[in-house]
C-alpha atoms as a PDB file:
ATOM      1  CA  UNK A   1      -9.784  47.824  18.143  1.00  0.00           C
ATOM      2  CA  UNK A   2     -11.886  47.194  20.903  1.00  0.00           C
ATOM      3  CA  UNK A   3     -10.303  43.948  22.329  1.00  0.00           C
ATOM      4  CA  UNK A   4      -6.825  45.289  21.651  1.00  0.00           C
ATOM      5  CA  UNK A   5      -8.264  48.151  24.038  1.00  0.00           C
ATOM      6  CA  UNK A   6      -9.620  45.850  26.378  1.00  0.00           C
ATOM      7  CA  UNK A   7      -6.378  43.500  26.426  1.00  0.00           C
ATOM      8  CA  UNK A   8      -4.074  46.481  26.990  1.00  0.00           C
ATOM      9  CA  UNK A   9      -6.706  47.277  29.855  1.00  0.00           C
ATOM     10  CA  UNK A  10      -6.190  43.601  31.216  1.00  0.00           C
ATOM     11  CA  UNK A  11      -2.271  43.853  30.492  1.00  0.00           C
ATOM     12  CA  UNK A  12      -2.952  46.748  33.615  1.00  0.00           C
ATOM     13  CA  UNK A  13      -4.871  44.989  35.691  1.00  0.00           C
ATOM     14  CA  UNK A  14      -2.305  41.737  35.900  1.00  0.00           C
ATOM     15  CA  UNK A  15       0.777  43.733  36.245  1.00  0.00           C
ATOM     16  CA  UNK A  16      -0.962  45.656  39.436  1.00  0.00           C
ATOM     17  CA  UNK A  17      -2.163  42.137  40.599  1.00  0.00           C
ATOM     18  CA  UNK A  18       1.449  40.486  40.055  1.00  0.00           C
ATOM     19  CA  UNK A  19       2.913  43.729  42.158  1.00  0.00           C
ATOM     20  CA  UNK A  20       0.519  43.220  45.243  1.00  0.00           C
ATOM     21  CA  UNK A  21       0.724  39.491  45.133  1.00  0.00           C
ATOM     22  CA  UNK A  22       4.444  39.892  44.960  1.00  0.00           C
ATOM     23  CA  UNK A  23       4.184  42.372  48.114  1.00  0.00           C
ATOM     24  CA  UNK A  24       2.075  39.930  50.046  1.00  0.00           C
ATOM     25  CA  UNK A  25       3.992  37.271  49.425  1.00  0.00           C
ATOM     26  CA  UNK A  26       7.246  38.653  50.308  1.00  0.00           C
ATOM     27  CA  UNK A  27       5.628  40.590  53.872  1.00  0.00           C
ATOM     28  CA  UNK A  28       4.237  36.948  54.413  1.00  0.00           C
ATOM     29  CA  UNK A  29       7.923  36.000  54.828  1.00  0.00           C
ATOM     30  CA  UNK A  30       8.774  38.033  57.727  1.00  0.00           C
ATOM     31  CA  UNK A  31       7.797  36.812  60.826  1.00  0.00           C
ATOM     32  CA  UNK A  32       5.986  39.349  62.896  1.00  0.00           C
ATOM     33  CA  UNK A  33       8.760  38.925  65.715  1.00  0.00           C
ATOM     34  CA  UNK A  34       6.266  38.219  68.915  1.00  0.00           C
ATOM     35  CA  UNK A  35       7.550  35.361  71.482  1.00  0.00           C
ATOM     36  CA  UNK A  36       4.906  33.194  72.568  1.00  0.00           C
ATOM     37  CA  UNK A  37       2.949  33.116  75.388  1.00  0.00           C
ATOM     38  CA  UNK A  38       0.559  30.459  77.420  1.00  0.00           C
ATOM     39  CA  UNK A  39      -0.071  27.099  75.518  1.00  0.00           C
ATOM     40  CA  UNK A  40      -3.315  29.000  74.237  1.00  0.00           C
ATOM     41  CA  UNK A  41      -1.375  31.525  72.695  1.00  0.00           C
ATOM     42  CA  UNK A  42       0.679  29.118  70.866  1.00  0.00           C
ATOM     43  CA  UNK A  43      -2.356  27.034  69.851  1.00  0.00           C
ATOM     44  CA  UNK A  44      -3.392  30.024  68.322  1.00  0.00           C
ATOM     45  CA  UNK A  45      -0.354  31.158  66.533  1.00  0.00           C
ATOM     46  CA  UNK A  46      -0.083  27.590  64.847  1.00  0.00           C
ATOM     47  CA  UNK A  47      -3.057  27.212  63.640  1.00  0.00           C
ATOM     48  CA  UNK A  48      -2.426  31.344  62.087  1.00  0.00           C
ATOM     49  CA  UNK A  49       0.412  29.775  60.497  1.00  0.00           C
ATOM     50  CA  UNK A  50      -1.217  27.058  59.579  1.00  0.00           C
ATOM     51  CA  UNK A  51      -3.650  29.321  57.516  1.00  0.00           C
ATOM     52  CA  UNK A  52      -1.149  31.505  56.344  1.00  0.00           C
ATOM     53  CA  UNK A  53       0.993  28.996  54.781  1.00  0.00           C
ATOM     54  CA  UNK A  54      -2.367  27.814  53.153  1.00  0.00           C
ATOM     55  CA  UNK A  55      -3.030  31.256  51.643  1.00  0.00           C
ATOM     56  CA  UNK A  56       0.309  31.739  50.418  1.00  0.00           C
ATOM     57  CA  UNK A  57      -0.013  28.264  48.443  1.00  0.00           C
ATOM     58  CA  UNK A  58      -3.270  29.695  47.286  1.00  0.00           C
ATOM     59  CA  UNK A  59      -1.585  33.163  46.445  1.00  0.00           C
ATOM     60  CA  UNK A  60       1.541  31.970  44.807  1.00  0.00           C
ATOM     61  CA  UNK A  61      -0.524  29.654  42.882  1.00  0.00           C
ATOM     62  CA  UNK A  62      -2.294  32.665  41.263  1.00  0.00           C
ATOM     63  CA  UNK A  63       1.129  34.595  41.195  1.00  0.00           C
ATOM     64  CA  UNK A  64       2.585  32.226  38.823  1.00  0.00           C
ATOM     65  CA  UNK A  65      -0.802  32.272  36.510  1.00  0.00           C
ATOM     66  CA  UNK A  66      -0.550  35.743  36.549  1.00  0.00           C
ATOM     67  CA  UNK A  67       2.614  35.454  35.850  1.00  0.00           C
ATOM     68  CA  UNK A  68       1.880  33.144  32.956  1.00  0.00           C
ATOM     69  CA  UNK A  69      -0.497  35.790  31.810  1.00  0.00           C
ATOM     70  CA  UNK A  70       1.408  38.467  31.169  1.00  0.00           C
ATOM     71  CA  UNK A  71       4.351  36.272  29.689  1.00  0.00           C
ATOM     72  CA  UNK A  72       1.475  35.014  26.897  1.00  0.00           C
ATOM     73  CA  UNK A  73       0.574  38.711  26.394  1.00  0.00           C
ATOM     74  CA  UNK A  74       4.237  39.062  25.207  1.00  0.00           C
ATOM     75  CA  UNK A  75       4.165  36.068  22.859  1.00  0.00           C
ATOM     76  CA  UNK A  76       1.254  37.411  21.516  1.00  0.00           C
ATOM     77  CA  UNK A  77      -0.885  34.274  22.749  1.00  0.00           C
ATOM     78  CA  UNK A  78      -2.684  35.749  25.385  1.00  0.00           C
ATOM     79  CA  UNK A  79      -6.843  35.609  24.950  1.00  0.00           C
ATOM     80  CA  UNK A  80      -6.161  32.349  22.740  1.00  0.00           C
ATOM     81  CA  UNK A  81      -7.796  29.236  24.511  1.00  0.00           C
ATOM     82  CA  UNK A  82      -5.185  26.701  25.013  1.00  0.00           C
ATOM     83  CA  UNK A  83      -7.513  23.738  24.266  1.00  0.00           C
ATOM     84  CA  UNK A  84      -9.293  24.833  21.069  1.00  0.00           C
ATOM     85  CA  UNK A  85      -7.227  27.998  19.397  1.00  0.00           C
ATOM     86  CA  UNK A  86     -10.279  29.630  19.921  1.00  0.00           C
ATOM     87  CA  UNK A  87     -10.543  33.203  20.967  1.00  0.00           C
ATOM     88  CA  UNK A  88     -11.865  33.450  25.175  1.00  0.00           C
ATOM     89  CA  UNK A  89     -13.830  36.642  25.027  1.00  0.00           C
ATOM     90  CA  UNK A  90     -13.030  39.587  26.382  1.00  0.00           C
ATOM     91  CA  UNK A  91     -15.758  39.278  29.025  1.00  0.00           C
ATOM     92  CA  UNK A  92     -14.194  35.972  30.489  1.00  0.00           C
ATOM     93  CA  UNK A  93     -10.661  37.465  30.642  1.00  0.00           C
ATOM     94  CA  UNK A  94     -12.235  40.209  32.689  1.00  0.00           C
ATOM     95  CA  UNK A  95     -13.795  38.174  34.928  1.00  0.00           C
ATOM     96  CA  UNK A  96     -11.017  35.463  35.665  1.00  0.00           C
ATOM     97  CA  UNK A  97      -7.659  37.678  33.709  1.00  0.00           C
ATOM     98  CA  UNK A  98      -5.266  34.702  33.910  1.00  0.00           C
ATOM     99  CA  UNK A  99      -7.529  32.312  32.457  1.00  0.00           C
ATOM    100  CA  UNK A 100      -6.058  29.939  29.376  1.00  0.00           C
ATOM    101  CA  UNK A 101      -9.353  28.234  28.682  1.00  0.00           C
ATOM    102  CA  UNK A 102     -12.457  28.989  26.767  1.00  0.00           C
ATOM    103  CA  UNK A 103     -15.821  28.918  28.448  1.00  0.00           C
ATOM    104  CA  UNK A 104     -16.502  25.181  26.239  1.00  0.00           C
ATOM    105  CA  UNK A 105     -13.002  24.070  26.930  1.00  0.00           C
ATOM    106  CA  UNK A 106     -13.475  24.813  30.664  1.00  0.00           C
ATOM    107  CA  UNK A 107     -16.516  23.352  31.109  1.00  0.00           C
ATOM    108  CA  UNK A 108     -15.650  20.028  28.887  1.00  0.00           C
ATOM    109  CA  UNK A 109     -12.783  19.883  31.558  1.00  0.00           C
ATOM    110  CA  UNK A 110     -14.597  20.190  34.723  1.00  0.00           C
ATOM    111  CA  UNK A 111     -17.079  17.433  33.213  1.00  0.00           C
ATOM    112  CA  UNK A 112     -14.257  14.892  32.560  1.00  0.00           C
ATOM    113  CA  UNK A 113     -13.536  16.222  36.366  1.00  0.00           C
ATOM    114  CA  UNK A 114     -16.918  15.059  37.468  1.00  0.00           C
ATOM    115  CA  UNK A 115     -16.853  12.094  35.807  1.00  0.00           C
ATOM    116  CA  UNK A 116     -13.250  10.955  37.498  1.00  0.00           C
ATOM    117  CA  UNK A 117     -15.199  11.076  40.544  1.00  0.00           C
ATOM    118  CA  UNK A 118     -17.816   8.750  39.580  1.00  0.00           C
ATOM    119  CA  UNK A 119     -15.403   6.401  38.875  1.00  0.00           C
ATOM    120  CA  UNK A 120     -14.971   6.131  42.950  1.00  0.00           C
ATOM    121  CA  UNK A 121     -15.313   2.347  44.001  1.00  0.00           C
ATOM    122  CA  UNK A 122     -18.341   3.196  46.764  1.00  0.00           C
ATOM    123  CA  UNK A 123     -19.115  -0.823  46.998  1.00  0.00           C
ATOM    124  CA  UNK A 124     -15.441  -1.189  48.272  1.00  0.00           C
ATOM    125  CA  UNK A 125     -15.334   1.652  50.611  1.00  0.00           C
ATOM    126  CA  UNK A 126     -18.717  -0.124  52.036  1.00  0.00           C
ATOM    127  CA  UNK A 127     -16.814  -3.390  51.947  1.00  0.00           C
ATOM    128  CA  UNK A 128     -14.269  -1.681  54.356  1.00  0.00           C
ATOM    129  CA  UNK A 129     -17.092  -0.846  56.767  1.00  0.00           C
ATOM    130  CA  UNK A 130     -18.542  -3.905  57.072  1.00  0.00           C
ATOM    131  CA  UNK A 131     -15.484  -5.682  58.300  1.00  0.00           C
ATOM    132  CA  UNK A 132     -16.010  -3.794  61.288  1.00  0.00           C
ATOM    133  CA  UNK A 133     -18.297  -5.978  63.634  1.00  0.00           C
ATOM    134  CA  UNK A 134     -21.415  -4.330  65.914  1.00  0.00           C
ATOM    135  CA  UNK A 135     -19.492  -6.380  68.361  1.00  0.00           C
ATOM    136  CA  UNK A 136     -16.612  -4.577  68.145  1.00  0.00           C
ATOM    137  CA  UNK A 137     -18.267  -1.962  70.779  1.00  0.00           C
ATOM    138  CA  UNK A 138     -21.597  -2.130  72.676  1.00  0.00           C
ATOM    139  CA  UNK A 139     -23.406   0.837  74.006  1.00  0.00           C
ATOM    140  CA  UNK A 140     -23.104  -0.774  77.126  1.00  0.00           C
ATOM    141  CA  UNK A 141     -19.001   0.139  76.858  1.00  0.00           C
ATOM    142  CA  UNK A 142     -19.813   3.657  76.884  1.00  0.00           C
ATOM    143  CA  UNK A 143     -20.666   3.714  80.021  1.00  0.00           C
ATOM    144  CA  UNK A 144     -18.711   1.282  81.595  1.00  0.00           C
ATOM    145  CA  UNK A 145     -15.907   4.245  80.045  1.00  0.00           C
ATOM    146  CA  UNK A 146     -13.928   1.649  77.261  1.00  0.00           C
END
């Protein structure tokens, strides 16, 4: 009875995060109305924009897994890893509540991950820099103002 308990628990927990990330989201919408001022001003607003659309990416990402959460909870799937079958336990799910992957099945993931990124031709990438010559620019250019 104790993980049913702690899954209904969790079932509270992603409905209240779905409802503020669906609040966010949709105040994120509407613009905030203010014309813009000096060039400074609208430096400033872009790049606030800039990092708001980059939040919202971020927060609608976790909307949707949220989202995906709760829907598994109704299909009676949710706390099942995805990977294995295996039961996540309960302490993960409280930690990380949309998660579909066991702590073994997550970590055997992030390794293949790693490994993708060893695969990175670095003796290519070096080849690139060398076709650059020292010729190409002198010290002497930077203060002759190249």
């Amino acid at each position: 009875m104790a993980r049913k308990d702690a899954l209904l628990r969790l079932r509270s927990r992603l409905i209240a995060r779905r409802d503020a990330l669906r609040k966010k989201l949709s105040l994120d919408k509407t613009g905030d109305g203010r014309g813009s001022g000096d060039l400074g001003d609208v430096a400033c607003e872009g790049a606030r924009n800039e990092l708001n659309s980059q939040l919202a990416t971020i927060e609608t990402r976790e909307l949707r897994f949220v989202e995906r959460a709760l829907q598994m909870l109704l299909d009676g799937t949710y706390g099942t890893c995805e990977q294995c079958g295996g039961s996540i336990p309960v302490s993960r799910l409280q930690a990380l509540p949309y998660t579909v992957l066991c702590v073994k099945c997550q970590s055997d993931l992030e390794a293949i991950g790693d490994d993708e990124q060893a695969e990175i031709d670095w003796d290519m990438a070096c080849d690139y820099e060398v076709r650059f010559s020292d010729q190409d620019v002198l010290p002497d250019d930077f203060h002759r103002g190249v």
